[in-house]
ModelCIF file with pLDDT and N, C-alpha, C, O atoms, coordinates in Angstrom:
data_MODEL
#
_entry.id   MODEL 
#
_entity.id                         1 
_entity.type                       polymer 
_entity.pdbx_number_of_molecules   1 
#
_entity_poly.entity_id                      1 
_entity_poly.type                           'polypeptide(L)' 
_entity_poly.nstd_linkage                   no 
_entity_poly.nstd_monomer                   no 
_entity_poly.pdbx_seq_one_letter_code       
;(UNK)(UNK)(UNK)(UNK)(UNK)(UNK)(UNK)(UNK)(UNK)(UNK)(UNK)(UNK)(UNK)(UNK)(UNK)(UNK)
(UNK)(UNK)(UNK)(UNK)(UNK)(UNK)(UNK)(UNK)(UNK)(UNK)(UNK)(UNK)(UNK)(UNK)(UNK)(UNK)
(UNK)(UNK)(UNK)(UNK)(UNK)(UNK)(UNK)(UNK)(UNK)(UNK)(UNK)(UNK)(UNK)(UNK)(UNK)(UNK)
;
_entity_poly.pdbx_seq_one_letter_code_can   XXXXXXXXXXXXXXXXXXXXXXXXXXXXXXXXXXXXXXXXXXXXXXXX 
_entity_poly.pdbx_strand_id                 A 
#
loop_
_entity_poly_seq.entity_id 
_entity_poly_seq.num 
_entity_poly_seq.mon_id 
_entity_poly_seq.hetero 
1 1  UNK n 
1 2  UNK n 
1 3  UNK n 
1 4  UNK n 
1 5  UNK n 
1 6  UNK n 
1 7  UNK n 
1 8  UNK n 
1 9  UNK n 
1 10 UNK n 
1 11 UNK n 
1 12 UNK n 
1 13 UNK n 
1 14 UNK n 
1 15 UNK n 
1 16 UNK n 
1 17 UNK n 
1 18 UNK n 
1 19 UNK n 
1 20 UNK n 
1 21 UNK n 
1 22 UNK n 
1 23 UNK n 
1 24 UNK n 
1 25 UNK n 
1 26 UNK n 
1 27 UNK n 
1 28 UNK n 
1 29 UNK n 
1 30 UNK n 
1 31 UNK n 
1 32 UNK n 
1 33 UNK n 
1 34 UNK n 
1 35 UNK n 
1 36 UNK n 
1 37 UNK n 
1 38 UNK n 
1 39 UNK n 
1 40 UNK n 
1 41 UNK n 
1 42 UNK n 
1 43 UNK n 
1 44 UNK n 
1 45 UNK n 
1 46 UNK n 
1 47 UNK n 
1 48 UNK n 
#
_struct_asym.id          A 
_struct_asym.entity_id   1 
#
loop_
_ma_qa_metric.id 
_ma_qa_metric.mode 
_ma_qa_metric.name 
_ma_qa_metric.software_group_id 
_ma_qa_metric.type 
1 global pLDDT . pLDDT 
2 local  pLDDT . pLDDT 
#
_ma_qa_metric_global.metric_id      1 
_ma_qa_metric_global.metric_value   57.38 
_ma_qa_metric_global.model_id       1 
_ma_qa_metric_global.ordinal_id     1 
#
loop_
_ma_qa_metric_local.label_asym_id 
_ma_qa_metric_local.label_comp_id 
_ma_qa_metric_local.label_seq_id 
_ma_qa_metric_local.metric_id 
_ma_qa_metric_local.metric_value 
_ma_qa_metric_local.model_id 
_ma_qa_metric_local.ordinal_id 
A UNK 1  2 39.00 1 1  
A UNK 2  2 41.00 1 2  
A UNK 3  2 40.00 1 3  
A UNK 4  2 40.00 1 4  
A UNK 5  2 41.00 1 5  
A UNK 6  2 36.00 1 6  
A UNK 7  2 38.00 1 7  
A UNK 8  2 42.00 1 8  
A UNK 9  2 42.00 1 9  
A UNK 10 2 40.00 1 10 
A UNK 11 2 40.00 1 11 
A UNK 12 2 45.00 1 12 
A UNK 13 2 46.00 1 13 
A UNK 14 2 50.00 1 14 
A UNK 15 2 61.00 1 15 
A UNK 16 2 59.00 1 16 
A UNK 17 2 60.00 1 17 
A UNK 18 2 62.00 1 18 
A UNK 19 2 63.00 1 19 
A UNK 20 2 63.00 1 20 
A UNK 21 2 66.00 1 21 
A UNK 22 2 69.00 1 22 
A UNK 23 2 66.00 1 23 
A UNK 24 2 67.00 1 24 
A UNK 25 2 67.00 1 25 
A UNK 26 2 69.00 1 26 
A UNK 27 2 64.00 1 27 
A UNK 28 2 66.00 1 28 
A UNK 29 2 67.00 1 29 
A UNK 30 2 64.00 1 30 
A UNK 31 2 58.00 1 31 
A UNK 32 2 58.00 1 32 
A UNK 33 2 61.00 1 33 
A UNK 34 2 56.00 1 34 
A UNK 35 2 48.00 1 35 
A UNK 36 2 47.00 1 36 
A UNK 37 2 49.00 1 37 
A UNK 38 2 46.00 1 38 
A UNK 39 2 47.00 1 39 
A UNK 40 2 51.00 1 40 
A UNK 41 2 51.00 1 41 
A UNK 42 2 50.00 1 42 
A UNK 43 2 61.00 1 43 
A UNK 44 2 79.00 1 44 
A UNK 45 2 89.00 1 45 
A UNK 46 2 96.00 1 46 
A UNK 47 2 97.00 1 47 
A UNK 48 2 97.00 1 48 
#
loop_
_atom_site.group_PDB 
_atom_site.id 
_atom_site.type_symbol 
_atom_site.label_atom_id 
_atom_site.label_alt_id 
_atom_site.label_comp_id 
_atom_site.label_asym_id 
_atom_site.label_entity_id 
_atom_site.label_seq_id 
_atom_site.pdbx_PDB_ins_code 
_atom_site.Cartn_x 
_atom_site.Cartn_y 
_atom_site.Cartn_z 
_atom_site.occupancy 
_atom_site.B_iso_or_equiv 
_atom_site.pdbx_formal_charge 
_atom_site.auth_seq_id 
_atom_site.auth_comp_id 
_atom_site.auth_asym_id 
_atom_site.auth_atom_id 
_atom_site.pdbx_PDB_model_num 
ATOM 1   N N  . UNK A 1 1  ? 103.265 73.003 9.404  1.00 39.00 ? 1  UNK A N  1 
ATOM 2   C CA . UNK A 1 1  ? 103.496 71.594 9.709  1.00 39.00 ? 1  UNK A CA 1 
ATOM 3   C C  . UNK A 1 1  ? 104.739 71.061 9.013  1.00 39.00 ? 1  UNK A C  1 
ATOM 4   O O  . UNK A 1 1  ? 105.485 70.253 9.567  1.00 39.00 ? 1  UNK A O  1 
ATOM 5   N N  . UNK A 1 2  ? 104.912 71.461 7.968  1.00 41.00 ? 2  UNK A N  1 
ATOM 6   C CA . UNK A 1 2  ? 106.130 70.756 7.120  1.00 41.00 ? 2  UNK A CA 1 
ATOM 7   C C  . UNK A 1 2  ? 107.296 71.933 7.864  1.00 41.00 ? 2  UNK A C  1 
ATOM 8   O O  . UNK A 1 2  ? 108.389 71.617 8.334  1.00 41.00 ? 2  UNK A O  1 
ATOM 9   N N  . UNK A 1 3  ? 106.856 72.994 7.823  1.00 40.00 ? 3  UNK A N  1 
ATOM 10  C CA . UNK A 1 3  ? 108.371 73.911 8.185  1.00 40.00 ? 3  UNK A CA 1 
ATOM 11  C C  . UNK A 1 3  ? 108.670 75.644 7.578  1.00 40.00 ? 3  UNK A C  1 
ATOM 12  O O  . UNK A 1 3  ? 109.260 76.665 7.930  1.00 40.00 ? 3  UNK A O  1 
ATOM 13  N N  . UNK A 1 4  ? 107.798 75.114 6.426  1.00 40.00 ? 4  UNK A N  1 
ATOM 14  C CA . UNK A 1 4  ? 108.827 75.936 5.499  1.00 40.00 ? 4  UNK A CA 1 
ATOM 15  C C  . UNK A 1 4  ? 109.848 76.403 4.778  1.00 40.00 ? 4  UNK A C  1 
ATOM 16  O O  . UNK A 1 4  ? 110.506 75.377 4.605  1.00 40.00 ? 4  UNK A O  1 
ATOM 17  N N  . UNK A 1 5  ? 110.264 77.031 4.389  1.00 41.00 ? 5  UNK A N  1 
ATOM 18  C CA . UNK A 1 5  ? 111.714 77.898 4.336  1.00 41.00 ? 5  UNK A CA 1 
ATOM 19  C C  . UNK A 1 5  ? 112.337 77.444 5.870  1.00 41.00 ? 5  UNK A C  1 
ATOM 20  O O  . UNK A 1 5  ? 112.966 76.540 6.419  1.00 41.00 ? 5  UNK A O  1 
ATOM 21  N N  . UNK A 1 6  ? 111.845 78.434 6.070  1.00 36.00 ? 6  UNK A N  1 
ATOM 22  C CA . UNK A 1 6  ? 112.866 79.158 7.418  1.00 36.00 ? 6  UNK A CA 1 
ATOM 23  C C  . UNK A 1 6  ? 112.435 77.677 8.372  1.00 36.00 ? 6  UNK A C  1 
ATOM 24  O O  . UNK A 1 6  ? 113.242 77.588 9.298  1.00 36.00 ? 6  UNK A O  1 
ATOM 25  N N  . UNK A 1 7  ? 111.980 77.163 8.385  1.00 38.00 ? 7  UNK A N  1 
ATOM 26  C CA . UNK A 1 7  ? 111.911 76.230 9.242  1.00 38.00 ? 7  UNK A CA 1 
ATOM 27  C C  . UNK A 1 7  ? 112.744 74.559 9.449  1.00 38.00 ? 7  UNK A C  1 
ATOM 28  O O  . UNK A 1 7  ? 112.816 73.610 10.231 1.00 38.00 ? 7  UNK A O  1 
ATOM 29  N N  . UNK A 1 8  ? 113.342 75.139 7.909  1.00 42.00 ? 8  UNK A N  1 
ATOM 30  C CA . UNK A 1 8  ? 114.226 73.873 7.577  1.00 42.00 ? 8  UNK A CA 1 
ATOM 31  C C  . UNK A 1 8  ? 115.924 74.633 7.835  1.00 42.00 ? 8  UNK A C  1 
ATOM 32  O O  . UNK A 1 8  ? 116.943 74.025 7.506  1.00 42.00 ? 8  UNK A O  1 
ATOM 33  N N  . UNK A 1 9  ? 115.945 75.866 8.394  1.00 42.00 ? 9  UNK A N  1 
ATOM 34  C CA . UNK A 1 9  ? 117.171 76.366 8.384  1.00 42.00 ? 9  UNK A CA 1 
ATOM 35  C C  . UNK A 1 9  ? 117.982 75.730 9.441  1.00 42.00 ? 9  UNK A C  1 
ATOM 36  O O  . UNK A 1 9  ? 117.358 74.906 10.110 1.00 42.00 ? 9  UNK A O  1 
ATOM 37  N N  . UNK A 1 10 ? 119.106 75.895 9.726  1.00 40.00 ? 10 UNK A N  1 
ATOM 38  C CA . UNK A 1 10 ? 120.112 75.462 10.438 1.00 40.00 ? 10 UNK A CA 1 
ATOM 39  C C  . UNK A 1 10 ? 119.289 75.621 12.025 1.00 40.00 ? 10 UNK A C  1 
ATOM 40  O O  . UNK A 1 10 ? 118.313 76.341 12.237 1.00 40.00 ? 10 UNK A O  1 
ATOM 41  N N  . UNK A 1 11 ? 119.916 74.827 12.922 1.00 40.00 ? 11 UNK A N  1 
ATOM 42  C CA . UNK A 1 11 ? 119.428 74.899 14.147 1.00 40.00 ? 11 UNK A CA 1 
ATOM 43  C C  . UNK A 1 11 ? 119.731 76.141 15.272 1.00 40.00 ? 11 UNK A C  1 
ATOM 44  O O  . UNK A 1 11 ? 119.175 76.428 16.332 1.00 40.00 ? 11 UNK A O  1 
ATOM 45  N N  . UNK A 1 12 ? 121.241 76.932 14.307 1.00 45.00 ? 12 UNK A N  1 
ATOM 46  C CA . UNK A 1 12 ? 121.554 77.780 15.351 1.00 45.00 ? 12 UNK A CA 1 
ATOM 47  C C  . UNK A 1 12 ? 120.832 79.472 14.726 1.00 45.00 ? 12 UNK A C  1 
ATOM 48  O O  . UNK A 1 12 ? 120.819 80.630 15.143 1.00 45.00 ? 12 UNK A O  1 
ATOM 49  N N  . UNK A 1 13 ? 120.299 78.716 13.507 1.00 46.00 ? 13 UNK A N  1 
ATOM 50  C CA . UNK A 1 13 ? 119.662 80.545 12.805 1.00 46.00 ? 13 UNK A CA 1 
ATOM 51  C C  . UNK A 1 13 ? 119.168 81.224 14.068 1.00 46.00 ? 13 UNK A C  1 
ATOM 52  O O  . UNK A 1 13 ? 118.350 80.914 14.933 1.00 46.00 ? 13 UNK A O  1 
ATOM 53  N N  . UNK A 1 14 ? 120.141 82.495 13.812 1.00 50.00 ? 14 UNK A N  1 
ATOM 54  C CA . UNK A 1 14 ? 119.373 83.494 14.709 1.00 50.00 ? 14 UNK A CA 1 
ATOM 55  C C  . UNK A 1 14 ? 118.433 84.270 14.494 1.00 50.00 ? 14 UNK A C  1 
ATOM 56  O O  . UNK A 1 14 ? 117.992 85.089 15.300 1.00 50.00 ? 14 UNK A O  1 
ATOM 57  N N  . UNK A 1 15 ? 117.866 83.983 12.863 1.00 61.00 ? 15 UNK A N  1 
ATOM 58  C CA . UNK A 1 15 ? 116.659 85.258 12.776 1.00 61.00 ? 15 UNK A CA 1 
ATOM 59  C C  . UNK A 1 15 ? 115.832 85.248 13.822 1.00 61.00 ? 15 UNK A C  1 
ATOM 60  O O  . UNK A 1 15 ? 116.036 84.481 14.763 1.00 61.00 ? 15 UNK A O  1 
ATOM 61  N N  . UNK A 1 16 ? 114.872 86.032 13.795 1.00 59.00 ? 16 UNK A N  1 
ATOM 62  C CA . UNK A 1 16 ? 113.458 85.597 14.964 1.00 59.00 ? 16 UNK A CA 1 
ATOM 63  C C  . UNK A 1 16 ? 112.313 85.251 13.885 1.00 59.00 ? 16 UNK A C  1 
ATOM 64  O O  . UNK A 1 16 ? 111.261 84.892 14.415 1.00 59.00 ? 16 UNK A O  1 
ATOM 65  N N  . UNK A 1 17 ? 112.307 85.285 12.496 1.00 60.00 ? 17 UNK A N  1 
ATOM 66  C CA . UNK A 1 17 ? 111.499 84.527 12.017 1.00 60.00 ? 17 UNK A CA 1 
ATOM 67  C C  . UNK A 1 17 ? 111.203 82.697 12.368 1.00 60.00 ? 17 UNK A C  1 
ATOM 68  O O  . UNK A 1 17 ? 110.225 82.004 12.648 1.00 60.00 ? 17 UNK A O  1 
ATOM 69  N N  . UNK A 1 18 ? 112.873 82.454 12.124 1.00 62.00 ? 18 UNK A N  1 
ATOM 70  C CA . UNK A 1 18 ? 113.198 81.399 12.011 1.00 62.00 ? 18 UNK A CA 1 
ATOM 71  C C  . UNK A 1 18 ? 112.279 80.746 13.731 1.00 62.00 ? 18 UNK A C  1 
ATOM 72  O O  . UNK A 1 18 ? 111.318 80.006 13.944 1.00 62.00 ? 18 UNK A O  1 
ATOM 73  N N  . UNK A 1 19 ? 113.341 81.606 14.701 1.00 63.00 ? 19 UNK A N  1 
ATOM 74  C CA . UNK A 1 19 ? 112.496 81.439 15.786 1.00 63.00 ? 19 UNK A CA 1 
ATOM 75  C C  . UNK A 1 19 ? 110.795 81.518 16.060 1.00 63.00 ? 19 UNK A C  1 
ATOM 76  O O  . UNK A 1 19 ? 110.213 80.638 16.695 1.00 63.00 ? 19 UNK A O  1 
ATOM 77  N N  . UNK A 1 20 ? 110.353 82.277 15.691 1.00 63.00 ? 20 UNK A N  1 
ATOM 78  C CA . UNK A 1 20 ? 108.798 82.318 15.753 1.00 63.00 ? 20 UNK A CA 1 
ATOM 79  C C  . UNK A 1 20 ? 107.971 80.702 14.837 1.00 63.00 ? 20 UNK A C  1 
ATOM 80  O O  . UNK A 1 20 ? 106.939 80.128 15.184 1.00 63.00 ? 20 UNK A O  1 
ATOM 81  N N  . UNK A 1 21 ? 108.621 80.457 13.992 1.00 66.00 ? 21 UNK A N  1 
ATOM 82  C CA . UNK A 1 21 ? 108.392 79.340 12.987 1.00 66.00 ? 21 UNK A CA 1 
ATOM 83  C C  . UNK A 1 21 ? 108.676 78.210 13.826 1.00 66.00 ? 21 UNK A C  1 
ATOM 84  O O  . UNK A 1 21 ? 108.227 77.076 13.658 1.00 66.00 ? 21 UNK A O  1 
ATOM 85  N N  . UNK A 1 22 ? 109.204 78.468 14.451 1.00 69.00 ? 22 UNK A N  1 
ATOM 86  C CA . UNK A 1 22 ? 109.762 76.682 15.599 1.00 69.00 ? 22 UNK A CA 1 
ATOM 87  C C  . UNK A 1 22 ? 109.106 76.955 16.944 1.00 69.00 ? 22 UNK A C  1 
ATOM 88  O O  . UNK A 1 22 ? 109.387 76.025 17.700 1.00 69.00 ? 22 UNK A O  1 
ATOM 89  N N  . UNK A 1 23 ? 108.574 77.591 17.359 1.00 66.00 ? 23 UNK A N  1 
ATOM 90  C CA . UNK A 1 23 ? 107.492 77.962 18.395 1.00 66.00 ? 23 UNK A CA 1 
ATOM 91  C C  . UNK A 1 23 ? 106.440 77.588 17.981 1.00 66.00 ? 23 UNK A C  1 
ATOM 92  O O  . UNK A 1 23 ? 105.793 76.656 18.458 1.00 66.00 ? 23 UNK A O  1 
ATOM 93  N N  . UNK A 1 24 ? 106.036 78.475 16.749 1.00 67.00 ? 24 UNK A N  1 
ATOM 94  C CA . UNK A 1 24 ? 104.629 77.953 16.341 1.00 67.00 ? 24 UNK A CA 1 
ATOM 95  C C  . UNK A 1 24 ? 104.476 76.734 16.361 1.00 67.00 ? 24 UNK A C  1 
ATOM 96  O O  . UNK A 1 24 ? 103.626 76.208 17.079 1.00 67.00 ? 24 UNK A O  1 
ATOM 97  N N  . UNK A 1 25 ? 105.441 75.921 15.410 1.00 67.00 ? 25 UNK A N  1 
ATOM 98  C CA . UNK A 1 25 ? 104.848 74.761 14.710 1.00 67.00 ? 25 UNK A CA 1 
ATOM 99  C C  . UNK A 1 25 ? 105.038 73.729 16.505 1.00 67.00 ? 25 UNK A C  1 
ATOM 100 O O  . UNK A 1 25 ? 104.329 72.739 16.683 1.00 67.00 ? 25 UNK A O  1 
ATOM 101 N N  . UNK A 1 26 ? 105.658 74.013 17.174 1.00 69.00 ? 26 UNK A N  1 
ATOM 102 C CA . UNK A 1 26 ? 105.919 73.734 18.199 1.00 69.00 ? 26 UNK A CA 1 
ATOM 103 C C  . UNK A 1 26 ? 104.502 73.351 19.211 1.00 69.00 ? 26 UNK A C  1 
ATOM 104 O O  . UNK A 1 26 ? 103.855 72.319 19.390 1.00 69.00 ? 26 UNK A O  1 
ATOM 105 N N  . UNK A 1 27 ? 104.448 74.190 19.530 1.00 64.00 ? 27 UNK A N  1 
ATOM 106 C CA . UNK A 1 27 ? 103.067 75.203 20.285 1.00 64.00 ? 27 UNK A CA 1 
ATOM 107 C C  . UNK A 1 27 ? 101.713 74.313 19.601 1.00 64.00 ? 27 UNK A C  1 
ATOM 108 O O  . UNK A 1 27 ? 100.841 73.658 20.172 1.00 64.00 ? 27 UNK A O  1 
ATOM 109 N N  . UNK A 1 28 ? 101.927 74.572 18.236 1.00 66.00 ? 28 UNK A N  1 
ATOM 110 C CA . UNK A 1 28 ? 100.407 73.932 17.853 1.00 66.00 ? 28 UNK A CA 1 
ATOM 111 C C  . UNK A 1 28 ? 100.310 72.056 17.737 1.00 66.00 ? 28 UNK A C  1 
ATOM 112 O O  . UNK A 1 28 ? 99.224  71.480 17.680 1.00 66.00 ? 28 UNK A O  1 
ATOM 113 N N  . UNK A 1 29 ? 101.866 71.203 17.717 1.00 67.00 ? 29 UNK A N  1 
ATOM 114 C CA . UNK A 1 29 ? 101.453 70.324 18.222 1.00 67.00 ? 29 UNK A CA 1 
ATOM 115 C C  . UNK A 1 29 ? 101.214 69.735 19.364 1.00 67.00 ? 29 UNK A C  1 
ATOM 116 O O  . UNK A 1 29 ? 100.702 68.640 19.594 1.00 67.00 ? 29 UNK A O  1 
ATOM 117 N N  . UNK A 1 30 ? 101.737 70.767 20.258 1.00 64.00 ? 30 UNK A N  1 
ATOM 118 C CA . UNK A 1 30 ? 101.497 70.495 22.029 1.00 64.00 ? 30 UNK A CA 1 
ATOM 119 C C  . UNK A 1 30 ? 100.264 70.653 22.310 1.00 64.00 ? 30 UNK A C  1 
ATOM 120 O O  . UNK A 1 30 ? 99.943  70.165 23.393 1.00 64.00 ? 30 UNK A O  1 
ATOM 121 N N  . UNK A 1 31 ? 98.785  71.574 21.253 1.00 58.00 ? 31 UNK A N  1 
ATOM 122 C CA . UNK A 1 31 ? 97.578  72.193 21.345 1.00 58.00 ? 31 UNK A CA 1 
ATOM 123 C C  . UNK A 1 31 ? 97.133  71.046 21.093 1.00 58.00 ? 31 UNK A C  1 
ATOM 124 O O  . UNK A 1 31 ? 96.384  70.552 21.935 1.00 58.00 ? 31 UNK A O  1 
ATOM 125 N N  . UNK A 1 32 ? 97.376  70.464 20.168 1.00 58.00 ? 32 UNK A N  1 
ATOM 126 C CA . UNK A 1 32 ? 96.249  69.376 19.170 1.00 58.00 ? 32 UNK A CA 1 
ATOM 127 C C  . UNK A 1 32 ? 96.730  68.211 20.286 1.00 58.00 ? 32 UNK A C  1 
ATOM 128 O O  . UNK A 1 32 ? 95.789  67.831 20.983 1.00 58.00 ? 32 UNK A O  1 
ATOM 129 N N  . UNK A 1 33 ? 98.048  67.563 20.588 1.00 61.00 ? 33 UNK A N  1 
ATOM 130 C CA . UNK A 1 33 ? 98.240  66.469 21.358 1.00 61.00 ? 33 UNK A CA 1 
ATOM 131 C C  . UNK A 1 33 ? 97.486  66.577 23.034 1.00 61.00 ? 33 UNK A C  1 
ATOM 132 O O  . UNK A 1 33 ? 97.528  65.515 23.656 1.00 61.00 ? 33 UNK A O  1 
ATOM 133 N N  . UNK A 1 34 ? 96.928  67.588 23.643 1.00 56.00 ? 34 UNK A N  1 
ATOM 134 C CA . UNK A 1 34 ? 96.751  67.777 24.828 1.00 56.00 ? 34 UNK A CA 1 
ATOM 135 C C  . UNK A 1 34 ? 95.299  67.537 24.568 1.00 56.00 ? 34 UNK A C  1 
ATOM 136 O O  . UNK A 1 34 ? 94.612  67.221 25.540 1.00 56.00 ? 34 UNK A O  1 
ATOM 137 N N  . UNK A 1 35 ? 94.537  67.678 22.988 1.00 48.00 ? 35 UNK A N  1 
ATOM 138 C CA . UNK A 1 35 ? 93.191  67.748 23.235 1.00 48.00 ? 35 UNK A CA 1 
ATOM 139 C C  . UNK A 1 35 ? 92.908  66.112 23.534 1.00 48.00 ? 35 UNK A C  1 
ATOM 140 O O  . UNK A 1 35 ? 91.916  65.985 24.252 1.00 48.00 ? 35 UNK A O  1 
ATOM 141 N N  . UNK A 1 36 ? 93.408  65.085 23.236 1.00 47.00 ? 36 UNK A N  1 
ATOM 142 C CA . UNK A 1 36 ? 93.591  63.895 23.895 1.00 47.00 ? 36 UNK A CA 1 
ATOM 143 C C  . UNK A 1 36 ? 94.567  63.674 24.396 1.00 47.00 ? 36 UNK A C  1 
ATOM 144 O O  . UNK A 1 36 ? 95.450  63.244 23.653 1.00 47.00 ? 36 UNK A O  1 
ATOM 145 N N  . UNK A 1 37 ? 94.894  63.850 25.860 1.00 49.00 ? 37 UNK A N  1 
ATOM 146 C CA . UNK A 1 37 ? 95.806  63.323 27.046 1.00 49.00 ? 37 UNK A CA 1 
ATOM 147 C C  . UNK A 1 37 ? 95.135  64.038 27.720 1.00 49.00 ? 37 UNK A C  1 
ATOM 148 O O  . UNK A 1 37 ? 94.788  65.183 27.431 1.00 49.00 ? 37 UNK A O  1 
ATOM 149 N N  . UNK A 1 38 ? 94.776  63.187 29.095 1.00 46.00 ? 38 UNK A N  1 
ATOM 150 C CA . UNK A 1 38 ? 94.596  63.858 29.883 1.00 46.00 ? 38 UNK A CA 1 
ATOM 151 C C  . UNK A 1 38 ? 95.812  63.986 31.257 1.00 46.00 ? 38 UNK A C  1 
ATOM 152 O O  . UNK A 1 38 ? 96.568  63.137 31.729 1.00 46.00 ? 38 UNK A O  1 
ATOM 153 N N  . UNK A 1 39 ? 95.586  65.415 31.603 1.00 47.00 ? 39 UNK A N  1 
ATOM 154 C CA . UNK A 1 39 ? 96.856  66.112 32.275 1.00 47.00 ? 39 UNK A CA 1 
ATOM 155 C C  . UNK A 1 39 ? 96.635  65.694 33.624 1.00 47.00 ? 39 UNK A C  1 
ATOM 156 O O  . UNK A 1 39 ? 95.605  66.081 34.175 1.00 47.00 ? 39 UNK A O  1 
ATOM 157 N N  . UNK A 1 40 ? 97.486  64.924 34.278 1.00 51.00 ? 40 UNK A N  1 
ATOM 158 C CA . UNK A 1 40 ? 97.706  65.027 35.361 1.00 51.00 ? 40 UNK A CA 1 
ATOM 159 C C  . UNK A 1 40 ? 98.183  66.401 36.673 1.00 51.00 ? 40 UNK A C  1 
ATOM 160 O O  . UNK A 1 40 ? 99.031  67.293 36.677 1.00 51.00 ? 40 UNK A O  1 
ATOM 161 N N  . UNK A 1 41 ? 97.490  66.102 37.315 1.00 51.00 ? 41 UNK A N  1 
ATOM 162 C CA . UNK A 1 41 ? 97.391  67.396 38.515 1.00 51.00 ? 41 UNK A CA 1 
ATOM 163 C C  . UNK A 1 41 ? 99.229  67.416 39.018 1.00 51.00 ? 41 UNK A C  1 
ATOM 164 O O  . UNK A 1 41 ? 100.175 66.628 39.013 1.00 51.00 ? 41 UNK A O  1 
ATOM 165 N N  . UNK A 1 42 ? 98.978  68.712 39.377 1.00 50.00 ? 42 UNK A N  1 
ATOM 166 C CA . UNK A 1 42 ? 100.597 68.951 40.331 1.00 50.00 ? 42 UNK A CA 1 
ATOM 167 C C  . UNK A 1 42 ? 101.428 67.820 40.836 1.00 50.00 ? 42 UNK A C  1 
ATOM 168 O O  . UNK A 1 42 ? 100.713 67.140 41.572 1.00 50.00 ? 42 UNK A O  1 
ATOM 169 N N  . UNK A 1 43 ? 102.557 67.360 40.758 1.00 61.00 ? 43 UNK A N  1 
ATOM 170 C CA . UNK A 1 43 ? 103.166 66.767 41.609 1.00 61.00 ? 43 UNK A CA 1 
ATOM 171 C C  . UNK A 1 43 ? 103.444 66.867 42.946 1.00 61.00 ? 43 UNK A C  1 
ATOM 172 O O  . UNK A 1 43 ? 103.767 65.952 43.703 1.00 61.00 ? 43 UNK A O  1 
ATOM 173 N N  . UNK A 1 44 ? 103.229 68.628 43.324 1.00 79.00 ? 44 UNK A N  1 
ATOM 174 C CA . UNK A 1 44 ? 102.663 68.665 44.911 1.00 79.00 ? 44 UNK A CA 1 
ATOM 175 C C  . UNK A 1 44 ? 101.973 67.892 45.995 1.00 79.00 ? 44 UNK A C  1 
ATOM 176 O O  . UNK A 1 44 ? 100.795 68.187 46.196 1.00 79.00 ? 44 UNK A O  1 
ATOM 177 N N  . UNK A 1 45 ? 102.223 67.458 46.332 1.00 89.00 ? 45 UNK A N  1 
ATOM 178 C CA . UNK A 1 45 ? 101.424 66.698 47.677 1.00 89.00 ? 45 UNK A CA 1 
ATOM 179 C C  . UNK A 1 45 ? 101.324 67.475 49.119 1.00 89.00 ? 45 UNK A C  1 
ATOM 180 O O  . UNK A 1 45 ? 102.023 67.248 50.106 1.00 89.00 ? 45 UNK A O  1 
ATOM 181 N N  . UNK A 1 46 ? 100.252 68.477 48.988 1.00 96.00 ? 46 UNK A N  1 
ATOM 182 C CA . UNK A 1 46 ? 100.891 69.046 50.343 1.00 96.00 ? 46 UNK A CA 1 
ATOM 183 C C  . UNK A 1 46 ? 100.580 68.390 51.742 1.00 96.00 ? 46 UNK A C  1 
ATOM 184 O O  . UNK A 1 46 ? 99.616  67.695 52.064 1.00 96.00 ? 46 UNK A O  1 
ATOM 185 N N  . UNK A 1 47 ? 101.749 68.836 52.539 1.00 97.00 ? 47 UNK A N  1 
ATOM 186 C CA . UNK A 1 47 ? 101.350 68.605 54.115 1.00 97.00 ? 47 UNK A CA 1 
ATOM 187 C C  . UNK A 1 47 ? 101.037 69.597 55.260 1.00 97.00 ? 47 UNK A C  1 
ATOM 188 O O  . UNK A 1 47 ? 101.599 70.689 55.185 1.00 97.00 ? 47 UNK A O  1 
ATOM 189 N N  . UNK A 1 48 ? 100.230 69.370 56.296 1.00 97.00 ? 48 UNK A N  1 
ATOM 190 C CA . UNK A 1 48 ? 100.355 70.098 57.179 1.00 97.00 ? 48 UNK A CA 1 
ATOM 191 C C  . UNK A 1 48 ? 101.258 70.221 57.787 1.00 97.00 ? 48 UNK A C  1 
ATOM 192 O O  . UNK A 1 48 ? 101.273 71.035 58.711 1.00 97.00 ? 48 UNK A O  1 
#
């Protein structure tokens, strides 16, 4: 949640730590924010 190390590094770090660390922390607030919102269906509308 805070970051870490590697999570406070520059925006263009290429490690894949760095990367995996900004996914995660990423990922798990999109998990926790979705358990209240509810998701709207496809923007599809189909026709015959």
């Amino acid at each position: 949640m805070d970051g870490g190390n590697y999570m406070n590094g520059p925006l263009n770090n290429p490690s894949f730590e760095y990367l995996l660390g900004s996914i995660i922390k990423d990922e798990i607030s999109t998990s926790i924010n979705d358990l209240f919102r509810n998701k709207e269906y496809s923007s599809k509308k189909y026709l015959t």
